[in-house]
PDB file of N, CA and C in Angstrom:
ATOM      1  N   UNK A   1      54.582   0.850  75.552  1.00  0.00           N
ATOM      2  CA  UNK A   1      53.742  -0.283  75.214  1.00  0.00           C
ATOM      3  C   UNK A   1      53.466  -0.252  73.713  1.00  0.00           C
ATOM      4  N   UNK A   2      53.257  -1.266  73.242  1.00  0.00           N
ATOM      5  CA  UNK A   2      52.969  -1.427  71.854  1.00  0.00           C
ATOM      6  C   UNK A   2      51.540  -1.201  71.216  1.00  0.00           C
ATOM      7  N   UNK A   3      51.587  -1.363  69.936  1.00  0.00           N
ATOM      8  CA  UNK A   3      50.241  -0.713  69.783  1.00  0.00           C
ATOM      9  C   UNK A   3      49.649  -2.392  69.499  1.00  0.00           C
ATOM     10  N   UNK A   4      50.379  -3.309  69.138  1.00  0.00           N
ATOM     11  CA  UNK A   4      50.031  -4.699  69.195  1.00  0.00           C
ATOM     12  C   UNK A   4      49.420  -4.846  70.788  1.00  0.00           C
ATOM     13  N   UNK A   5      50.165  -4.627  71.959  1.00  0.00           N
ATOM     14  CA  UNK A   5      50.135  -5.206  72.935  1.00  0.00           C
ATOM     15  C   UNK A   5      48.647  -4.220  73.235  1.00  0.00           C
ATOM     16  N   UNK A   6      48.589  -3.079  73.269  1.00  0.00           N
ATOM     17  CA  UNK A   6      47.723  -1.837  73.393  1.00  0.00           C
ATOM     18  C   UNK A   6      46.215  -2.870  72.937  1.00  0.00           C
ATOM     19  N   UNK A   7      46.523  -3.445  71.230  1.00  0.00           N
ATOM     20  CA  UNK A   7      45.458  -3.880  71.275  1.00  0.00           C
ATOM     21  C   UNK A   7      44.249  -5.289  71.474  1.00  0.00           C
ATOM     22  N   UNK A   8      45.264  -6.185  71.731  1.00  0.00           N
ATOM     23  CA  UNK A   8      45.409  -7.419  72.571  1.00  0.00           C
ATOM     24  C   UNK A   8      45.200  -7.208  74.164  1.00  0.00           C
ATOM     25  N   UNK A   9      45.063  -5.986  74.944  1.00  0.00           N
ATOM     26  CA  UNK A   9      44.701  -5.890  76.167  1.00  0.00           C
ATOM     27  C   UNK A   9      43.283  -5.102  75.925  1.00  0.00           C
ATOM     28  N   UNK A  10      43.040  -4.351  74.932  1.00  0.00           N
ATOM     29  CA  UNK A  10      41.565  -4.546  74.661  1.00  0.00           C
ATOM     30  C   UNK A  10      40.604  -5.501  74.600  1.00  0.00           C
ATOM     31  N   UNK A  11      40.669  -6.223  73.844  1.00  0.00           N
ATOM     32  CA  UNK A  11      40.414  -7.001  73.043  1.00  0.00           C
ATOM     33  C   UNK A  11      40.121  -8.492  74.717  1.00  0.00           C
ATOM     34  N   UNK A  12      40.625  -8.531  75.606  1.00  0.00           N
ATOM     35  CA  UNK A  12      41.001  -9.130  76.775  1.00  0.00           C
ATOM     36  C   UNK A  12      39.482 -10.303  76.878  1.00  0.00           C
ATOM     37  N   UNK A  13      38.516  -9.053  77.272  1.00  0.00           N
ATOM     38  CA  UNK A  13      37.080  -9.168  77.718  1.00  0.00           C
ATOM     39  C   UNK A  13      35.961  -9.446  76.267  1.00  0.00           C
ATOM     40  N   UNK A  14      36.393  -9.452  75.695  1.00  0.00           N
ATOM     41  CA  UNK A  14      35.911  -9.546  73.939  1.00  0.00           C
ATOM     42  C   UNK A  14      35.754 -10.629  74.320  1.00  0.00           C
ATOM     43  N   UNK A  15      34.270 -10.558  73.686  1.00  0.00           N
ATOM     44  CA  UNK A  15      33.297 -12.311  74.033  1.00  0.00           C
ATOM     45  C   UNK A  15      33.155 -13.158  73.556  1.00  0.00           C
ATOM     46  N   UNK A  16      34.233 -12.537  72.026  1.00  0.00           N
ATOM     47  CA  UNK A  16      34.448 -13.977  71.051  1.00  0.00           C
ATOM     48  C   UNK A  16      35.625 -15.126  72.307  1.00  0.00           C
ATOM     49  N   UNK A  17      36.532 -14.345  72.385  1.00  0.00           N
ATOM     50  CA  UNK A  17      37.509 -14.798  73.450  1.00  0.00           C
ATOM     51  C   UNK A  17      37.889 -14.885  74.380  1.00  0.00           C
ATOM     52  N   UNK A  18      36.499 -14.476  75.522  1.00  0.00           N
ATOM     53  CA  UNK A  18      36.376 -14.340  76.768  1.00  0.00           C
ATOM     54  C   UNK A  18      36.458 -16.069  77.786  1.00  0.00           C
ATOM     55  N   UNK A  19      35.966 -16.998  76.756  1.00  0.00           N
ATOM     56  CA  UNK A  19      36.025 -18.208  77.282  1.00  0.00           C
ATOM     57  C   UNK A  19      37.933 -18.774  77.193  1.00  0.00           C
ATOM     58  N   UNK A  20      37.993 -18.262  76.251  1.00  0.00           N
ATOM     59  CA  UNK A  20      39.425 -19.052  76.165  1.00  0.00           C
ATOM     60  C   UNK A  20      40.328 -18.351  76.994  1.00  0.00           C
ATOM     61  N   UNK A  21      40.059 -16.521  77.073  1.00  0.00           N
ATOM     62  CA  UNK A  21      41.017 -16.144  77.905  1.00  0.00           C
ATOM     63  C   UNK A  21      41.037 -16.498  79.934  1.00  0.00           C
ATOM     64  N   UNK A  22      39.462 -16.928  79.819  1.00  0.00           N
ATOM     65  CA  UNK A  22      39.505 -17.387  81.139  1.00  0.00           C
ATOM     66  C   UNK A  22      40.221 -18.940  81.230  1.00  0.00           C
ATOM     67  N   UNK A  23      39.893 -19.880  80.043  1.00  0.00           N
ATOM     68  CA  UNK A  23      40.549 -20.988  80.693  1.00  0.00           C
ATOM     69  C   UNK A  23      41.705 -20.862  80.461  1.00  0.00           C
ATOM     70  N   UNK A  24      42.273 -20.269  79.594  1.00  0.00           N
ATOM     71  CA  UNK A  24      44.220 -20.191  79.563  1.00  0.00           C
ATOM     72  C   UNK A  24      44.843 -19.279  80.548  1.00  0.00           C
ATOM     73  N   UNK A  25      44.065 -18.578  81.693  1.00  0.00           N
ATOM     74  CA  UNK A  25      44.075 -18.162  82.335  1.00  0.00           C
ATOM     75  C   UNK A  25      44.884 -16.678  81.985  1.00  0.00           C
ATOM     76  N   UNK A  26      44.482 -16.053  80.604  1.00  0.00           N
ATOM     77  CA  UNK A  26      45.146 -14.864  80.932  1.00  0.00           C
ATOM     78  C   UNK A  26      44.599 -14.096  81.483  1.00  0.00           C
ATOM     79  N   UNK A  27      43.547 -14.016  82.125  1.00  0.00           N
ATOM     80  CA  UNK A  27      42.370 -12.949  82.878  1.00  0.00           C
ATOM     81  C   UNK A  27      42.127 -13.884  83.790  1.00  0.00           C
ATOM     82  N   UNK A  28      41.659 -13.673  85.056  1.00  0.00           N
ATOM     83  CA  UNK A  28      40.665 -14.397  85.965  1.00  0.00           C
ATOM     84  C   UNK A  28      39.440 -14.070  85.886  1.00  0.00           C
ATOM     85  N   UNK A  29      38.812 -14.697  86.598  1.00  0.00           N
ATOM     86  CA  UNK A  29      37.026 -14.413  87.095  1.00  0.00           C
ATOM     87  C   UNK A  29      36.778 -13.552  87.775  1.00  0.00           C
ATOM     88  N   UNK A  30      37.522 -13.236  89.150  1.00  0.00           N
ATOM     89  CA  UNK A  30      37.823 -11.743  89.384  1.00  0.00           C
ATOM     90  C   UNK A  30      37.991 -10.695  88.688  1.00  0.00           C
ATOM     91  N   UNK A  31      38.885 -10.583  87.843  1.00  0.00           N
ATOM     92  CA  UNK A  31      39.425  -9.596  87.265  1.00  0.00           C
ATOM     93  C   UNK A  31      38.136  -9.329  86.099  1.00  0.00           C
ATOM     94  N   UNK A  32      37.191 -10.720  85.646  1.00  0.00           N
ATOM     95  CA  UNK A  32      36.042 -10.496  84.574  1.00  0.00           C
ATOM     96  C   UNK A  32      35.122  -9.871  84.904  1.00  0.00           C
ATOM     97  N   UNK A  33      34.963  -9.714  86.214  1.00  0.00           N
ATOM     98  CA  UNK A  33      33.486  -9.710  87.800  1.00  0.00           C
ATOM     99  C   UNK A  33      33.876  -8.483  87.859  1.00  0.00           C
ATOM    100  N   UNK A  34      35.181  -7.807  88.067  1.00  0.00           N
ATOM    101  CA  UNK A  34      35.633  -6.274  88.487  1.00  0.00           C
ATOM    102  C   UNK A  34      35.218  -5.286  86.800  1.00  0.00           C
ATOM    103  N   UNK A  35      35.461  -6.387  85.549  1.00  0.00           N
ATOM    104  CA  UNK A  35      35.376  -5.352  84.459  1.00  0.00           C
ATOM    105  C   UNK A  35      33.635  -5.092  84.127  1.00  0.00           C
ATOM    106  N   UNK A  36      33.024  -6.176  84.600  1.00  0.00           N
ATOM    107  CA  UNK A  36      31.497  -6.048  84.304  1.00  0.00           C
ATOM    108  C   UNK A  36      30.960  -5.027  85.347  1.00  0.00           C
ATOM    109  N   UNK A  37      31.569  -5.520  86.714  1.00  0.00           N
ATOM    110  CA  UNK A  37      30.877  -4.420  87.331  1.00  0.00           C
ATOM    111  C   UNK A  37      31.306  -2.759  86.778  1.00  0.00           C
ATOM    112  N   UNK A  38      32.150  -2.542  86.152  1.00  0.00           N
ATOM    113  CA  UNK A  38      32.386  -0.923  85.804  1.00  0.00           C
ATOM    114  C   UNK A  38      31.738  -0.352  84.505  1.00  0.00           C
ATOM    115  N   UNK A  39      31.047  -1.435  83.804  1.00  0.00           N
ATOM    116  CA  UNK A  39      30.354  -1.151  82.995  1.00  0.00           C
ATOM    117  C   UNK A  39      29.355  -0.179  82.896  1.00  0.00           C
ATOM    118  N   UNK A  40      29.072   0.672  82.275  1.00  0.00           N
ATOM    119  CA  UNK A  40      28.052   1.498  82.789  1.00  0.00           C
ATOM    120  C   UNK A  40      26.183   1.191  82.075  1.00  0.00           C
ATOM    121  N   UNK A  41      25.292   1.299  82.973  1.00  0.00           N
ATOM    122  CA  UNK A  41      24.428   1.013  83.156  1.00  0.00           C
ATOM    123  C   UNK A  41      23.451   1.583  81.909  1.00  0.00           C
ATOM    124  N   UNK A  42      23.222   1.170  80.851  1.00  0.00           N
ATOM    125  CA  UNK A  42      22.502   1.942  79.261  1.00  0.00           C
ATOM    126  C   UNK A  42      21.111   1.247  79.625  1.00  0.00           C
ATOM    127  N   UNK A  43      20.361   0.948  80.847  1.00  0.00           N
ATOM    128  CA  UNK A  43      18.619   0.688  80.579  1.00  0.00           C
ATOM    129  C   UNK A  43      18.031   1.783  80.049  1.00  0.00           C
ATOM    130  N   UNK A  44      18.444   3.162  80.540  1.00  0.00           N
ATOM    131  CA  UNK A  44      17.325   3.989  79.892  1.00  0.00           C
ATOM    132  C   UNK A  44      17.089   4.349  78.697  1.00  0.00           C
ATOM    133  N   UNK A  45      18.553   3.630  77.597  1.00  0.00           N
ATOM    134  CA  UNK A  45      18.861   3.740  76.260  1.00  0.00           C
ATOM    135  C   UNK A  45      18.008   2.624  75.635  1.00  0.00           C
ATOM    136  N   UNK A  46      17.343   2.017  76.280  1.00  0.00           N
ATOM    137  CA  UNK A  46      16.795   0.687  75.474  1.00  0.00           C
ATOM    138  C   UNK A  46      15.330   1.167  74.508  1.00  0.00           C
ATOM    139  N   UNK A  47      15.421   0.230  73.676  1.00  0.00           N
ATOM    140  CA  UNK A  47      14.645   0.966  72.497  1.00  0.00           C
ATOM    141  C   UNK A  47      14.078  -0.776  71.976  1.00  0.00           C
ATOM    142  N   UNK A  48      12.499  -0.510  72.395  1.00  0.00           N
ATOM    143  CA  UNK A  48      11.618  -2.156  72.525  1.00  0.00           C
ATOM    144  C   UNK A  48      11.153  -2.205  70.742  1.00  0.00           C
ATOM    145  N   UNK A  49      11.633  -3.289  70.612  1.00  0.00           N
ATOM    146  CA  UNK A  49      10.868  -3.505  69.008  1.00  0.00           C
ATOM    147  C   UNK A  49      10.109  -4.720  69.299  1.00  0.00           C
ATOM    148  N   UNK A  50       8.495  -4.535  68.454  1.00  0.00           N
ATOM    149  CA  UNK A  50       7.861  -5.885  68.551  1.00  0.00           C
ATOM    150  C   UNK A  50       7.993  -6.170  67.153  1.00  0.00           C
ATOM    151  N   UNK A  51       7.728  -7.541  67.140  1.00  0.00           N
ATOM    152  CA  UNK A  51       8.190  -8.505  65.880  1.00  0.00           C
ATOM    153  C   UNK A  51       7.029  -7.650  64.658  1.00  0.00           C
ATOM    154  N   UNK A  52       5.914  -6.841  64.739  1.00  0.00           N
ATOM    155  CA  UNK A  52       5.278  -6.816  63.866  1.00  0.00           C
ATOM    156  C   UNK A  52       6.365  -5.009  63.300  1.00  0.00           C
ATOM    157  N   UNK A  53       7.067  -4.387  64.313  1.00  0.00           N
ATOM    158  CA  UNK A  53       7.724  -3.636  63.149  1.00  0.00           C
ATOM    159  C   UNK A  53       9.051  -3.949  62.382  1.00  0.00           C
ATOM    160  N   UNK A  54       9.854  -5.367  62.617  1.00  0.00           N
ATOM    161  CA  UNK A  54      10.080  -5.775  62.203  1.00  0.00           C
ATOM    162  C   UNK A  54       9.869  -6.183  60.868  1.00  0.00           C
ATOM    163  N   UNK A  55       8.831  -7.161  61.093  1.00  0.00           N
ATOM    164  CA  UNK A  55       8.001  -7.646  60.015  1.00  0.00           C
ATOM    165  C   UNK A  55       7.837  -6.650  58.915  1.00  0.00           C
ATOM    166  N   UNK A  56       7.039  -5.294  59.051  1.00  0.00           N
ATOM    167  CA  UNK A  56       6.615  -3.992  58.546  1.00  0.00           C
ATOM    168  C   UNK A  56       8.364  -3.562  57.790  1.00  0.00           C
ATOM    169  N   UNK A  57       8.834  -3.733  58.466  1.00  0.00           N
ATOM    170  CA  UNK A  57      10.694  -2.718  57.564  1.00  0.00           C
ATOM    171  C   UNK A  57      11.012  -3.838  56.767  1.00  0.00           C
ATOM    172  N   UNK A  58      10.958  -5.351  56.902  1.00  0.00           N
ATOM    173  CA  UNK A  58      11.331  -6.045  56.031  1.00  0.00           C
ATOM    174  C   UNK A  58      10.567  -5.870  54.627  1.00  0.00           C
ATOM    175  N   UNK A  59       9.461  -6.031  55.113  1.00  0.00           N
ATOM    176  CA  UNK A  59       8.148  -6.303  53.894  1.00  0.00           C
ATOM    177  C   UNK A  59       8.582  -4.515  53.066  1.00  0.00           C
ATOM    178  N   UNK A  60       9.020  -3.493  53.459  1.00  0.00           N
ATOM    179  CA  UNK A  60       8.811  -2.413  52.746  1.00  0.00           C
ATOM    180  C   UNK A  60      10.160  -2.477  52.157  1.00  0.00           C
ATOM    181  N   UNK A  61      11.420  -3.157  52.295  1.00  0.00           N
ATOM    182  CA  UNK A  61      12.452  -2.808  52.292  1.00  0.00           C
ATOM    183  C   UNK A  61      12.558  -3.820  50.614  1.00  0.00           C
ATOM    184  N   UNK A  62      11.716  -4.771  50.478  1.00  0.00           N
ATOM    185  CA  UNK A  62      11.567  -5.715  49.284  1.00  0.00           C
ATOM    186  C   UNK A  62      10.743  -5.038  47.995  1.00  0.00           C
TER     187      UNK A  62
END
């Protein structure tokens, strides 16, 4: 396999081109439904920002 082709079957589920590859049908909805479900599950990685430390890194960063 090529390293072109290698990276064009990455690239498959990539959400810039996830709409077009479903309507030109190079992927199905199945096949989109089977790659989401294998995704693995990062909730306990989530990391909550409220808008005021936001606010706080901008204002110090000026």
């Amino acid at each position: 396999m090529s390293l072109l082709h290698e990276s064009i079957d990455k690239k498959k589920f990539d959400t810039r081109v996830l709409d077009k590859n479903l309507v030109r049908a190079v992927i199905t909805d199945a096949e989109y439904k089977q790659f989401v479900a294998k995704l693995p599950d990062d909730a306990e990685n989530v990391q909550y920002v409220g808008i005021e430390e936001i606010e706080a890194s901008e204002s110090a960063a000026k």
